[in-house]
Protein backbone atom coordinates (compact mmCIF):
# COMPACT_ATOMS: atom_id res chain seq x y z
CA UNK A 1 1.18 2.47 -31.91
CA UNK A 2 4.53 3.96 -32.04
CA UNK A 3 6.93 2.01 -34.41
CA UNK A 4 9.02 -0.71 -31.97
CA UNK A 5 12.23 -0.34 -31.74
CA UNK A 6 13.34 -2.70 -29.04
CA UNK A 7 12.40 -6.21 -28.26
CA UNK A 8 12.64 -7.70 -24.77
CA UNK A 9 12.67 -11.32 -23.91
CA UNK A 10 11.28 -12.85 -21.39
CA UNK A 11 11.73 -16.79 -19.83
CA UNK A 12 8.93 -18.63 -17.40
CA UNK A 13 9.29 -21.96 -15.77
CA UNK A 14 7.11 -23.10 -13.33
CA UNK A 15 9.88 -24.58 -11.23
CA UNK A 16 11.14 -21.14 -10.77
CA UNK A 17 9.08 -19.92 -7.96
CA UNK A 18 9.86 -16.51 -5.31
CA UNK A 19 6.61 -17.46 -2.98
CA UNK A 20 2.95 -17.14 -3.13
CA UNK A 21 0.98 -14.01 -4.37
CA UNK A 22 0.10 -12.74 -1.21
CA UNK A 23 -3.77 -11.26 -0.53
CA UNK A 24 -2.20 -9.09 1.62
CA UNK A 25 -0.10 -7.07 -0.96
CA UNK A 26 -2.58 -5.11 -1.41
CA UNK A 27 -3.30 -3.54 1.55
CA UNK A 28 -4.33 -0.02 1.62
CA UNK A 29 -4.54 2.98 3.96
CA UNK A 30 -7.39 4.86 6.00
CA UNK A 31 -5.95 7.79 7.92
CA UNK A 32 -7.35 11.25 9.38
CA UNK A 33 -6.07 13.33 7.11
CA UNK A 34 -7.78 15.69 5.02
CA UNK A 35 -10.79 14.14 3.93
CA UNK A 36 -9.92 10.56 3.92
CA UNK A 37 -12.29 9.90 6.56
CA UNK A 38 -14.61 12.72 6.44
CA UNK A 39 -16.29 12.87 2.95
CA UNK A 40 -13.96 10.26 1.94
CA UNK A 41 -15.41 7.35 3.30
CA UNK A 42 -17.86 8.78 5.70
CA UNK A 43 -20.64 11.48 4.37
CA UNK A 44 -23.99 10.98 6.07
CA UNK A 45 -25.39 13.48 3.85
CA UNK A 46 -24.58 11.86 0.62
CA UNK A 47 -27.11 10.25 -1.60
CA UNK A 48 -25.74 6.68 -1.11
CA UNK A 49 -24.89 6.63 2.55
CA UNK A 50 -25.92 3.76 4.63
CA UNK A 51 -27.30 4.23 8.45
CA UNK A 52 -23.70 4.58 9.39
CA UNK A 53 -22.71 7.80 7.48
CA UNK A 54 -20.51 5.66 4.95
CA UNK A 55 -20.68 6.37 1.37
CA UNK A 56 -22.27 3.35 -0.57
CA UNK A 57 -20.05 4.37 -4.07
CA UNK A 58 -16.77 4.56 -1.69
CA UNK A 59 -17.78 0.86 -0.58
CA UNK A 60 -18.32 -0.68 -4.26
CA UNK A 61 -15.19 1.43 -5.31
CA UNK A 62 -12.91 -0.01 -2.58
CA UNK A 63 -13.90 -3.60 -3.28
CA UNK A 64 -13.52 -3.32 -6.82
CA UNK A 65 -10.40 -2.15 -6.08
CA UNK A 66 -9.62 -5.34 -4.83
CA UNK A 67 -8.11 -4.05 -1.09
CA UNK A 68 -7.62 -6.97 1.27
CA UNK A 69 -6.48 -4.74 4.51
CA UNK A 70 -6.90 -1.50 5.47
CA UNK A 71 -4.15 0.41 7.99
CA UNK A 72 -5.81 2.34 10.94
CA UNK A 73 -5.77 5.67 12.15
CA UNK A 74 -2.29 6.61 10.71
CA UNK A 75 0.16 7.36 9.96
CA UNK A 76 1.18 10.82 11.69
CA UNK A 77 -2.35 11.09 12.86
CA UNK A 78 -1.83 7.97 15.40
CA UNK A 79 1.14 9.54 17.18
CA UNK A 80 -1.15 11.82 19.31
CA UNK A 81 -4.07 10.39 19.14
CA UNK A 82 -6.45 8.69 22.25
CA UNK A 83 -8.41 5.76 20.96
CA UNK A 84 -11.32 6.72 23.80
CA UNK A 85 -12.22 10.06 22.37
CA UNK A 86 -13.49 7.56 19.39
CA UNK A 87 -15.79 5.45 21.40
CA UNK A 88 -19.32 5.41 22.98
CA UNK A 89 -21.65 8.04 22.33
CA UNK A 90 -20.95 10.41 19.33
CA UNK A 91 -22.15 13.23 20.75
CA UNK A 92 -20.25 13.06 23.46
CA UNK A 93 -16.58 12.81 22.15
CA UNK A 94 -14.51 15.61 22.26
CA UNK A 95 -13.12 17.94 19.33
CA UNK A 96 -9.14 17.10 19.50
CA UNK A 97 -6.44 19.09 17.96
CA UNK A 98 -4.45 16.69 15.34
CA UNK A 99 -0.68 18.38 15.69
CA UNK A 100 0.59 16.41 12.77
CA UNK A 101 -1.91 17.90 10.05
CA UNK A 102 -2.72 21.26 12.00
CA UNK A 103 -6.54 19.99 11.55
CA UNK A 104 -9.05 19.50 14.41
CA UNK A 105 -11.00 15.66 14.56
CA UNK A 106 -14.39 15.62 15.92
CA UNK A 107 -14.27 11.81 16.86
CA UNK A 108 -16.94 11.45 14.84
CA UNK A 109 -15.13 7.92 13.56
CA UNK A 110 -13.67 5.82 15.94
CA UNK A 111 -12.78 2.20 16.75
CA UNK A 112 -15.71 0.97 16.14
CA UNK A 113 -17.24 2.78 12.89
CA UNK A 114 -13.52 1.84 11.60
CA UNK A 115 -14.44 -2.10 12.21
CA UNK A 116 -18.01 -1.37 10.93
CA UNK A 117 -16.77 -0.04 7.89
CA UNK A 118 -14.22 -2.77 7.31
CA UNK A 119 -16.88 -5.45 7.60
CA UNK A 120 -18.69 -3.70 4.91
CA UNK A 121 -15.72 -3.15 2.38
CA UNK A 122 -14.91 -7.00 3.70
CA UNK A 123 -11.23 -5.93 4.13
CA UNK A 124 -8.85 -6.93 7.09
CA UNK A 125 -8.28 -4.32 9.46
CA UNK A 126 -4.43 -3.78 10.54
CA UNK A 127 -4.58 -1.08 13.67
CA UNK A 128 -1.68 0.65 14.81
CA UNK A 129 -1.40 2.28 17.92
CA UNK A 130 0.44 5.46 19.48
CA UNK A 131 3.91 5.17 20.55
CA UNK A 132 4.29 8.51 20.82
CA UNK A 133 2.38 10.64 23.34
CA UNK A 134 1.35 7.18 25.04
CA UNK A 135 2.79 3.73 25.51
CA UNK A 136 2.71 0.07 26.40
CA UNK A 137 -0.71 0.66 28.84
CA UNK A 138 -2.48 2.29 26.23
CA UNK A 139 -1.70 -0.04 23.75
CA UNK A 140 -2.68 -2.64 26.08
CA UNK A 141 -6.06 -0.61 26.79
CA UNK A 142 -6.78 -0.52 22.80
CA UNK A 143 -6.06 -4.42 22.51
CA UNK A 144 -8.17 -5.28 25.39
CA UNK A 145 -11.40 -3.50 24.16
CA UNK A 146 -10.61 -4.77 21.08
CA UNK A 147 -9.58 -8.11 21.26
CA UNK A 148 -10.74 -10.18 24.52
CA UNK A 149 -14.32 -10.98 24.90
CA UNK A 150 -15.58 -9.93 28.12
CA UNK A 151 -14.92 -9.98 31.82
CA UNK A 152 -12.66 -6.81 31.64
CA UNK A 153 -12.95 -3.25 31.75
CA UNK A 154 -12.44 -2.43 28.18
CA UNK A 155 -14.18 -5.44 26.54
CA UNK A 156 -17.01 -4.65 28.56
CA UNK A 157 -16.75 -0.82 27.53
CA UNK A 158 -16.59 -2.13 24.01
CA UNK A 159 -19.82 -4.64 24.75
CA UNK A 160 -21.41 -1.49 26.40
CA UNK A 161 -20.79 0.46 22.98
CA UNK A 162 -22.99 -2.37 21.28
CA UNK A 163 -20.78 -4.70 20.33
CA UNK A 164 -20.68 -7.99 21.92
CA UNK A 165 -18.09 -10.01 19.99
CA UNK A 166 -14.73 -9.16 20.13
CA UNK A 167 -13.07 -8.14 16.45
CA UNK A 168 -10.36 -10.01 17.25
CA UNK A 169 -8.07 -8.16 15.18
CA UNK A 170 -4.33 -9.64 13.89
CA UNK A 171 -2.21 -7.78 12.60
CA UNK A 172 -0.76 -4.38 14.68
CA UNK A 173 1.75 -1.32 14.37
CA UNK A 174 3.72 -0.71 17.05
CA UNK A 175 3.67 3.27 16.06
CA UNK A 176 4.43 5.03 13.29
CA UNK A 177 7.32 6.36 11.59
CA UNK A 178 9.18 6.82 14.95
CA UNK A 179 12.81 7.69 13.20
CA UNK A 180 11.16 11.10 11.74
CA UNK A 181 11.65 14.44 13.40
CA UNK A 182 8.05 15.58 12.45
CA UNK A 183 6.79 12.55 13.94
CA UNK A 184 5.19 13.66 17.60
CA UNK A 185 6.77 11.79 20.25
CA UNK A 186 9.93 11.15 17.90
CA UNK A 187 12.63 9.52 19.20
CA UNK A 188 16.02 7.74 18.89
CA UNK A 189 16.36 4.30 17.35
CA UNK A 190 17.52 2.90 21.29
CA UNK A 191 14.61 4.20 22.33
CA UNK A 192 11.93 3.45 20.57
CA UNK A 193 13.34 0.01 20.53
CA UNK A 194 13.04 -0.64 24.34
CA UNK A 195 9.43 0.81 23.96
CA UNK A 196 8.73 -1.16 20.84
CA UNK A 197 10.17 -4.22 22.88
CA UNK A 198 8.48 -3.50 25.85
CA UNK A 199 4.75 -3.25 24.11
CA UNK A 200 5.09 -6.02 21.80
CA UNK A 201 6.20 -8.30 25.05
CA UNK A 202 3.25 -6.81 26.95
CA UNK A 203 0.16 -7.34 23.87
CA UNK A 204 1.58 -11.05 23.31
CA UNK A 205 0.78 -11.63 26.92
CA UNK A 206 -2.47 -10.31 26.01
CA UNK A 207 -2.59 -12.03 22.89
CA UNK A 208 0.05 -14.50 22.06
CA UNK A 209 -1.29 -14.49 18.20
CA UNK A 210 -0.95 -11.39 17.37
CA UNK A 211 1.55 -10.05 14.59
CA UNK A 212 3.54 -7.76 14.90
CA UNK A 213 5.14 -4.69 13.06
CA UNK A 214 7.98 -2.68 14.53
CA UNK A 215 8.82 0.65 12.64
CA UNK A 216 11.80 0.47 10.30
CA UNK A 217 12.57 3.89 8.50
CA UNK A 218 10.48 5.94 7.45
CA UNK A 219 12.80 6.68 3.97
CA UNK A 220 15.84 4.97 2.73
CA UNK A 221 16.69 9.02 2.36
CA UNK A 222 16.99 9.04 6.56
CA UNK A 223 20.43 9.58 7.81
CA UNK A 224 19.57 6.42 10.38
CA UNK A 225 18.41 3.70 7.24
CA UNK A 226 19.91 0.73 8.26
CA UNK A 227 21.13 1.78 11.30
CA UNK A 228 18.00 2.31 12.71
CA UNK A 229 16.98 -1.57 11.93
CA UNK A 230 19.78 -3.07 13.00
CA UNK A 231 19.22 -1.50 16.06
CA UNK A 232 15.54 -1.83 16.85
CA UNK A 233 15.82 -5.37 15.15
CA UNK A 234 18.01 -6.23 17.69
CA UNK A 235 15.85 -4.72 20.77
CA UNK A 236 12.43 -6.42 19.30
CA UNK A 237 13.38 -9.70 16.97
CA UNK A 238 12.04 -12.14 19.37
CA UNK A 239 8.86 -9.91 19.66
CA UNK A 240 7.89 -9.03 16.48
CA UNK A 241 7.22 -10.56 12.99
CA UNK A 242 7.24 -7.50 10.23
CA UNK A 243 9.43 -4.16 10.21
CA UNK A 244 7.68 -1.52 7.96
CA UNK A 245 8.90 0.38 4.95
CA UNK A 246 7.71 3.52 3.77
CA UNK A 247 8.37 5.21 0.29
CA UNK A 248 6.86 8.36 -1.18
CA UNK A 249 9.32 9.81 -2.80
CA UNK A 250 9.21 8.80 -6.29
CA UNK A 251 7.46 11.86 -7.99
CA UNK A 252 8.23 13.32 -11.68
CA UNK A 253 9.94 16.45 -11.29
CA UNK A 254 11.03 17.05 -14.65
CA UNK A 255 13.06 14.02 -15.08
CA UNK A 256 10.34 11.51 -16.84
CA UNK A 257 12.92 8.81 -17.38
CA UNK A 258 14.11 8.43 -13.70
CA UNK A 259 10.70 8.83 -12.84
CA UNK A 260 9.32 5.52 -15.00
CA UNK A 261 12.64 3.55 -13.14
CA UNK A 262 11.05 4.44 -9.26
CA UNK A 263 10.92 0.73 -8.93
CA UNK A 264 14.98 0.06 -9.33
CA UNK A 265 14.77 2.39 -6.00
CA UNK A 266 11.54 0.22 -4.62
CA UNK A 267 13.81 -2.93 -5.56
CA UNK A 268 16.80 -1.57 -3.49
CA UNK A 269 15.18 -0.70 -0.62
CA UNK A 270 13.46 -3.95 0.19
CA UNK A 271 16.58 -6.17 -0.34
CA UNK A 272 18.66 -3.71 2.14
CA UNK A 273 15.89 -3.66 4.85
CA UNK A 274 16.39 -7.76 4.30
CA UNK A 275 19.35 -8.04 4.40
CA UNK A 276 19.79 -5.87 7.44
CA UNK A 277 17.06 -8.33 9.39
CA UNK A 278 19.04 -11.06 7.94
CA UNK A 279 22.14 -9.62 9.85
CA UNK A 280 20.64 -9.16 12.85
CA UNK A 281 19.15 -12.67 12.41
CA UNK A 282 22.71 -14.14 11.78
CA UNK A 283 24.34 -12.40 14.73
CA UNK A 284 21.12 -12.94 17.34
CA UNK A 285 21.67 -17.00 16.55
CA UNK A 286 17.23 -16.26 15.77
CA UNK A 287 15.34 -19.17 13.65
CA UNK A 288 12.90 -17.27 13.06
CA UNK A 289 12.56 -14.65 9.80
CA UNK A 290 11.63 -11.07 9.99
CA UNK A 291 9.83 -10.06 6.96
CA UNK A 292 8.41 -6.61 5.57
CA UNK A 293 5.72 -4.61 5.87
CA UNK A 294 5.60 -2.00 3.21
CA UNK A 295 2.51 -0.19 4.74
CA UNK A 296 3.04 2.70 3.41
CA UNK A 297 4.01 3.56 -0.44
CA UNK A 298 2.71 5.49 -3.73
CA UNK A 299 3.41 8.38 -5.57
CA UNK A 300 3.39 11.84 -4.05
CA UNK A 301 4.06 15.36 -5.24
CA UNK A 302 4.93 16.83 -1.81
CA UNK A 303 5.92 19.88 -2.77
CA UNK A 304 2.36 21.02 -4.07
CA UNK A 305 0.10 23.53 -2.28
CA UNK A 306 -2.18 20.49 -1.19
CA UNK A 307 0.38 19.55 0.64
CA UNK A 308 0.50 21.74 2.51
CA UNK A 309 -1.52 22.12 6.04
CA UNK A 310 -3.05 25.27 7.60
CA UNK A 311 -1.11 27.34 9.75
CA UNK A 312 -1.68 29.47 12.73
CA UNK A 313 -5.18 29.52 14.62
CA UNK A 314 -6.79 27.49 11.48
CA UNK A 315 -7.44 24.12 12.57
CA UNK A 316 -10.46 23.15 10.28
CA UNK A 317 -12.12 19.75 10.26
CA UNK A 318 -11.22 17.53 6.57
CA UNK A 319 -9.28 20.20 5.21
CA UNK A 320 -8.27 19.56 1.40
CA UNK A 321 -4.80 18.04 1.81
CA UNK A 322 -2.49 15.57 0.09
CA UNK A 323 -4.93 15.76 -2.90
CA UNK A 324 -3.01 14.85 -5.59
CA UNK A 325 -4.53 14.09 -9.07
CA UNK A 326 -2.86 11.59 -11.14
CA UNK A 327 -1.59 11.09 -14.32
CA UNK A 328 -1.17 8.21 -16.65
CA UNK A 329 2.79 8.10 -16.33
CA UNK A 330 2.16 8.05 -12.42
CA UNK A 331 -0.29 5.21 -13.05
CA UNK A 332 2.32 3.60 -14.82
CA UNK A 333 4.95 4.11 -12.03
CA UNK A 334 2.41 2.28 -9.65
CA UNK A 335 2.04 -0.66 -11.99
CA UNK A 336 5.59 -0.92 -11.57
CA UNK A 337 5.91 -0.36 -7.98
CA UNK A 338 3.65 -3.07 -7.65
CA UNK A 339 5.73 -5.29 -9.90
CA UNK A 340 8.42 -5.00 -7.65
CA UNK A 341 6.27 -6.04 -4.42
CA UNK A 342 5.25 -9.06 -6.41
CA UNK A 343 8.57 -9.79 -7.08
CA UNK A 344 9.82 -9.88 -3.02
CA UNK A 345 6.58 -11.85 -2.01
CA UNK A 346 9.29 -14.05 -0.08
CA UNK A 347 10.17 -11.19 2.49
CA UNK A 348 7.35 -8.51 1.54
CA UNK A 349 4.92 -10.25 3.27
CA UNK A 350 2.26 -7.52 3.51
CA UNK A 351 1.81 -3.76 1.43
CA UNK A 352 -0.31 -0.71 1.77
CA UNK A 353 -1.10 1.66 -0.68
CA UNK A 354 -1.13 5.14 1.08
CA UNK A 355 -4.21 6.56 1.17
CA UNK A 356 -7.41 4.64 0.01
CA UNK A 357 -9.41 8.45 -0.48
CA UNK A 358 -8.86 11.65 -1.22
CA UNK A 359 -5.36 11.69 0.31
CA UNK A 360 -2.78 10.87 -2.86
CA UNK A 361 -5.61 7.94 -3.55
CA UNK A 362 -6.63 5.80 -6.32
CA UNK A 363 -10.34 6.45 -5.17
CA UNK A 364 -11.39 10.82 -5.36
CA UNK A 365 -15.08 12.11 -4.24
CA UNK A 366 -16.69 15.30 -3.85
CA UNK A 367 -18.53 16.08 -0.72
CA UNK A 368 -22.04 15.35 -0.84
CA UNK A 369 -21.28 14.22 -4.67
CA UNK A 370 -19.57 12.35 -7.41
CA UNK A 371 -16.82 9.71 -6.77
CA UNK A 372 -14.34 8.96 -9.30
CA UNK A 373 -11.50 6.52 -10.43
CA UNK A 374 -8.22 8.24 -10.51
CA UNK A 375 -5.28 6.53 -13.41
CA UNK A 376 -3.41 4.59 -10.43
CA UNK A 377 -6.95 3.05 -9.07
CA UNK A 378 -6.01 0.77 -12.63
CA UNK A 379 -2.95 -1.06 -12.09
CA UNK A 380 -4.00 -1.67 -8.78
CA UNK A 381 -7.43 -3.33 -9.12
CA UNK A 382 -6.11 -5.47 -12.70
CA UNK A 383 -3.41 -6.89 -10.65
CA UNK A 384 -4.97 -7.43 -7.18
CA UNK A 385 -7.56 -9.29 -9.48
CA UNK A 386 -6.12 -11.13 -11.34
CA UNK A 387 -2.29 -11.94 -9.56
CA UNK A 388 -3.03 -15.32 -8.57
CA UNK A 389 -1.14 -18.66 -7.06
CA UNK A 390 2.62 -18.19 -7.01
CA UNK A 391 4.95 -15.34 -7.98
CA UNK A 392 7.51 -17.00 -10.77
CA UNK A 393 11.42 -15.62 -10.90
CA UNK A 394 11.23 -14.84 -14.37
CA UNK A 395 14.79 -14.08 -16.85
CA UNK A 396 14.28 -10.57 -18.45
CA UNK A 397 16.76 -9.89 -21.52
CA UNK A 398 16.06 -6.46 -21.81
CA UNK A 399 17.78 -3.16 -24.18
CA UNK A 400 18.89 -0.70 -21.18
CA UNK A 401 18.10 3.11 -21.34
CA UNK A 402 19.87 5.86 -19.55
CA UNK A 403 18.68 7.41 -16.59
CA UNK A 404 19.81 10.63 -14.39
CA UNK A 405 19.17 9.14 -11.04
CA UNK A 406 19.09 5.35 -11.59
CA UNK A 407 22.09 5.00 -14.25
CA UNK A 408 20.96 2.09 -16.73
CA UNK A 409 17.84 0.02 -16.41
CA UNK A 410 16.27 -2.10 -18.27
CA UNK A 411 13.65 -0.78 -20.64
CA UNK A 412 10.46 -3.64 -19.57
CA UNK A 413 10.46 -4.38 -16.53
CA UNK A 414 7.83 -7.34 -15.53
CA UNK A 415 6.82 -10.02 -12.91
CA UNK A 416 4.41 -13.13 -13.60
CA UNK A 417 2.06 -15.10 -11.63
CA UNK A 418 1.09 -19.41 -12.37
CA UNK A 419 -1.61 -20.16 -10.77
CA UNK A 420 -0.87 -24.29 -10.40
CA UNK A 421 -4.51 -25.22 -9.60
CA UNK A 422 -6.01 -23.75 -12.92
CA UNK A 423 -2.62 -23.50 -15.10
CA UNK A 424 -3.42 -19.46 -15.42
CA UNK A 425 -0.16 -17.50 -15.87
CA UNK A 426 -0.13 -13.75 -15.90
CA UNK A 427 2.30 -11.28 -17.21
CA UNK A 428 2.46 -7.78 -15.72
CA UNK A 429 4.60 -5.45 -17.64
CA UNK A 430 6.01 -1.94 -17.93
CA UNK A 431 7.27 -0.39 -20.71
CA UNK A 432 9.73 2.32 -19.24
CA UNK A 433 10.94 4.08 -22.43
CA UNK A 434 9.72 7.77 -22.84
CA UNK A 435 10.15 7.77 -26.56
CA UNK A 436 9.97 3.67 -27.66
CA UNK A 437 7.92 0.98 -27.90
CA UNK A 438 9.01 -2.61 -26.84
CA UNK A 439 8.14 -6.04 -28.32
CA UNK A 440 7.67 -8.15 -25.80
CA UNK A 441 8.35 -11.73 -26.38
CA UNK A 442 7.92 -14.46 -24.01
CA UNK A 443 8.63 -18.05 -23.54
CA UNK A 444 6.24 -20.61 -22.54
CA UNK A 445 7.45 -23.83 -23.25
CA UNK A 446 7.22 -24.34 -19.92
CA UNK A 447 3.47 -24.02 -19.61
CA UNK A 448 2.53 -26.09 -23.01
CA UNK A 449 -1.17 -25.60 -24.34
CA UNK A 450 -1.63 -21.75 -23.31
CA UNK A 451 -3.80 -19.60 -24.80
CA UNK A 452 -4.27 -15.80 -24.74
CA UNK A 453 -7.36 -14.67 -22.50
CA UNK A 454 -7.09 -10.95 -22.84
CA UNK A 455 -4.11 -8.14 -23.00
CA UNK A 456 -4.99 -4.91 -21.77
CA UNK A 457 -2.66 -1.91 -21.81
CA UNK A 458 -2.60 2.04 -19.89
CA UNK A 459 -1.13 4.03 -21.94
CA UNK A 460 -1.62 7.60 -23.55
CA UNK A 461 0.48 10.22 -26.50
CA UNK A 462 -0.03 12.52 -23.32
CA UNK A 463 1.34 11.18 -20.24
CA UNK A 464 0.34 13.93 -18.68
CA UNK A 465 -3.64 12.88 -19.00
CA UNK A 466 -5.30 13.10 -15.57
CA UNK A 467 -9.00 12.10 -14.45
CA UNK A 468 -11.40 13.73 -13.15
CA UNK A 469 -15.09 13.79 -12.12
CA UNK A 470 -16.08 15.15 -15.42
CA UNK A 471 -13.96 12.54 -17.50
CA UNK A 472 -12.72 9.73 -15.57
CA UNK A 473 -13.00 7.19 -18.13
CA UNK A 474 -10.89 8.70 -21.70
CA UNK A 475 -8.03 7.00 -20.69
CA UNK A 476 -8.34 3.41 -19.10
CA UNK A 477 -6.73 -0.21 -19.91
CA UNK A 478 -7.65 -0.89 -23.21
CA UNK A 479 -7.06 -4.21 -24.99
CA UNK A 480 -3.90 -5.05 -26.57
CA UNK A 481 -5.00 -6.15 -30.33
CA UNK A 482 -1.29 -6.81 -31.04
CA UNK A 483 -1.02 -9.79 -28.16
CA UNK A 484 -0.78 -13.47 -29.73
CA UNK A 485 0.30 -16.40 -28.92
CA UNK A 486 1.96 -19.00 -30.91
CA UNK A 487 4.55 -21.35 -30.64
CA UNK A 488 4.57 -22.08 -27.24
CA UNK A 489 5.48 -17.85 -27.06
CA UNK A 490 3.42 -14.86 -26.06
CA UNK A 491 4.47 -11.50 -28.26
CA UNK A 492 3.28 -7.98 -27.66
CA UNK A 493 4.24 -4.64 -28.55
CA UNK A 494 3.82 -1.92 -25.48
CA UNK A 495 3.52 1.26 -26.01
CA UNK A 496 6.11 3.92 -24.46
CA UNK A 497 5.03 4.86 -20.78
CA UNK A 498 3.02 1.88 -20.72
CA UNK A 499 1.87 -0.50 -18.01
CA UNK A 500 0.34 -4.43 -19.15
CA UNK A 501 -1.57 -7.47 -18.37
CA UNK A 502 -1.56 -10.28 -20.55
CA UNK A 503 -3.86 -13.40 -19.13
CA UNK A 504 -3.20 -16.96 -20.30
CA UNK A 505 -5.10 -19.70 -19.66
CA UNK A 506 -4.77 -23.90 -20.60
CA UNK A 507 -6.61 -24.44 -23.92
């Protein structure tokens, strides 16, 4: 380990609480796109598929992941698609053209296989549907065959399809990144806040239980951010509960240092899209509080030639897209990314990591063949496993480091978790230096009697190491030997480009 030369402090009290560790921060994504769906998690042919075409290793791997929900059909996908080409007999649904990936979908998976599926993987389903070829009857259509039991055209469609019980599904999208101007059916904040409105009024009559997630931007890098809340916020508050956030941009480009800081930019964005729902809150004289969404985030190198779709009269079926292979410093940038959601459990109320296969996912497989762990499947699973009770406001006295983009920031960056029922606390920590280990040294005179369970670290010399289906396994969280505890304090020294768990427990 490389010699430390800074030491961080951190201070826990259990009084000092943001909100509970939501399940639902760690949501992820299933969209058509590339071959998230097809070979991702459906490949009749493969040696572990079930009678529905889904891949048995894809099932274990998402529920050792730890996902809670899964967002459904997209993403860019959802903005032209029709939810009936996806129901009732396969071999009867048309081939459609998917403008927003220049692929073709054979309908193959639908509605229900999607609900199957999430049964099986036992994760929440969260379904968004297309406010942008289509509108409030079509979403309406969608809700009914999924939602009401019978004694209507649509549930009895869906009851005709084989399945008598309604899913009853919560949580919706009211469309999908609606500010972009690659987004089909794109439109101005005004109007896609009178549509937004209109729906969410219309499914609540439906469905008064529902909740609800009107689109926010689909960058802080748009032109509209803020704007573009304020005024949908203003159209929708009474009809909604959750405005999404999406982030992708956080990529290293040369610029390692800026790159390890992505969550300073995570942090920002969250508190601005709150405090802009605040404002709107203040001036609308609501009680009620709109919280986030933040169904779409991760790394992504967009300027690769996987992400690139086909052009011209190529419109293949699961193309390779959005493929990205991951490295241990982009593993580490997730840990962090997921810090910071921990740390806004009070207004993030619900997260998805974007995509679950294949497409820039924690979880890679080979048609027909192997599936594999990528570096960012890691952080993921360790902290949806073991994140647990309440999310504590923790005091970080921390040596800064320069950065290009983010100015100063602190060199550890961390969140922790008590868990009141069994006294567990656990630390989650980055180490954001490129060149320095950090001591970390904690407090915990305010949890007396801990002890140290386990400290495992991700870290590598190369931070450049990437899995693959050949070696998926050199580089994984490895335990700390350097973690102690003693004197009501927990020390350990993290590597450079480092992300950490340390689990305490009561004696």
């Amino acid at each position: 380990m490389t010699a430390t030369s800074h030491t961080a402090s951190l201070t826990l009290d259990p009084a000092f609480v943001v909100g509970p560790v939501r399940a639902r921060t760690f949501g992820s994504f299933v969209e058509h796109l590339g071959r998230c769906v097809y070979t991702g998690i459906h490949d009749p042919g493969h040696a572990t598929a079930d009678a529905d075409g889904f891949r048995g290793d894809v099932l274990e791997l998402t529920k050792e992941l730890g996902v809670s929900t899964v967002r459904y059909p997209g993403g860019n996908f959802v903005s032209g698609y029709r939810w009936e080409d996806g129901v009732g007999p396969v071999e009867q649904r048309p081939t459609r053209l998917d403008l927003a990936w220049h692929s073709s979908d054979p309908n193959t998976v639908g509605v229900d296989e999607f609900m199957r599926w999430a049964a099986k993987a036992e994760v929440e389903p969260m379904m968004a549907v297309n406010l942008g070829t289509r509108g409030v009857q079509e979403a309406l259509d969608l809700l009914e065959y999924c939602n009401v039991p019978s004694g209507s055209y649509f549930s009895d469609l869906r009851r005709a399809n084989g399945v008598e019980e309604p899913y009853r599904i919560k949580m919706w999208c009211l469309g999908n990144e609606m500010d972009g101007p690659w987004q089909i059916g794109h439109k101005t904040a005004e109007e896609y806040a009178r549509l937004a409105a209109e729906t969410a009024r219309a499914m609540r009559m439906m469905d008064p239980n529902l909740e609800l997630v009107v689109c926010g931007s689909s960058s802080s890098d748009m032109p509209t951010f803020g704007e573009w809340e304020r005024v949908v916020l203003t159209e929708a508050y009474e009809f909604v509960d959750h405005v999404s956030a999406h982030a992708y941009y956080w990529e290293e480009n040369g610029d390692l240092a800026s790159f390890l800081a992505s969550a300073v930019d995570m942090d920002h964005f969250v508190e601005s899209v709150a405090a802009t729902a605040d404002a709107v809150r203040a001036a609308g004289k609501h009680t009620k509080r709109i919280n986030i969404s933040f169904d779409e985030w991760n790394v992504w190198y967009q300027k690769r030639a996987e992400s690139r779709p086909p052009t011209g009269d190529d419109w293949p079926v699961a193309p390779v897209l959005l493929e990205d292979r991951y490295n241990v410093a982009d593993a580490v940038v997730v840990g962090s990314l997921l810090i910071s959601l921990l740390r806004h459990t009070d207004r993030v109320h619900a997260a998805s990591l974007a995509q679950l296969v294949n497409v820039i996912a924690p979880i890679m497989t080979e048609p027909g063949g192997r599936s594999w762990r990528q570096t960012i499947f890691h952080p993921f699973a360790l902290t949806s496993r073991f994140a647990a009770g309440e999310v504590l406001r923790i005091a970080i006295d921390s040596p800064r480091e320069d950065t290009a983009r983010f100015g100063e920031v602190p060199v550890l960056d961390a969140v922790a978790t008590h868990d009141a029922e069994t006294g567990d606390v656990t630390i989650f920590a980055v180490n954001r230096s490129v060149t320095s280990s950090v001591r970390l040294d904690a407090d915990l005179r305010g949890f007396p009697g801990l002890r140290l369970v386990e400290a495992q670290t991700l870290s590598n010399p190369d931070h450049t190491w990437a899995a693959t289906a050949d070696d998926a396994d050199s580089v994984v969280p490895v335990a700390n030997d350097s973690a102690a505890v003693a004197d009501g304090r927990v020390s350990a020294e993290l590597p450079p480009v480092s992300w950490s768990v340390l689990r305490l427990a009561r004696a």
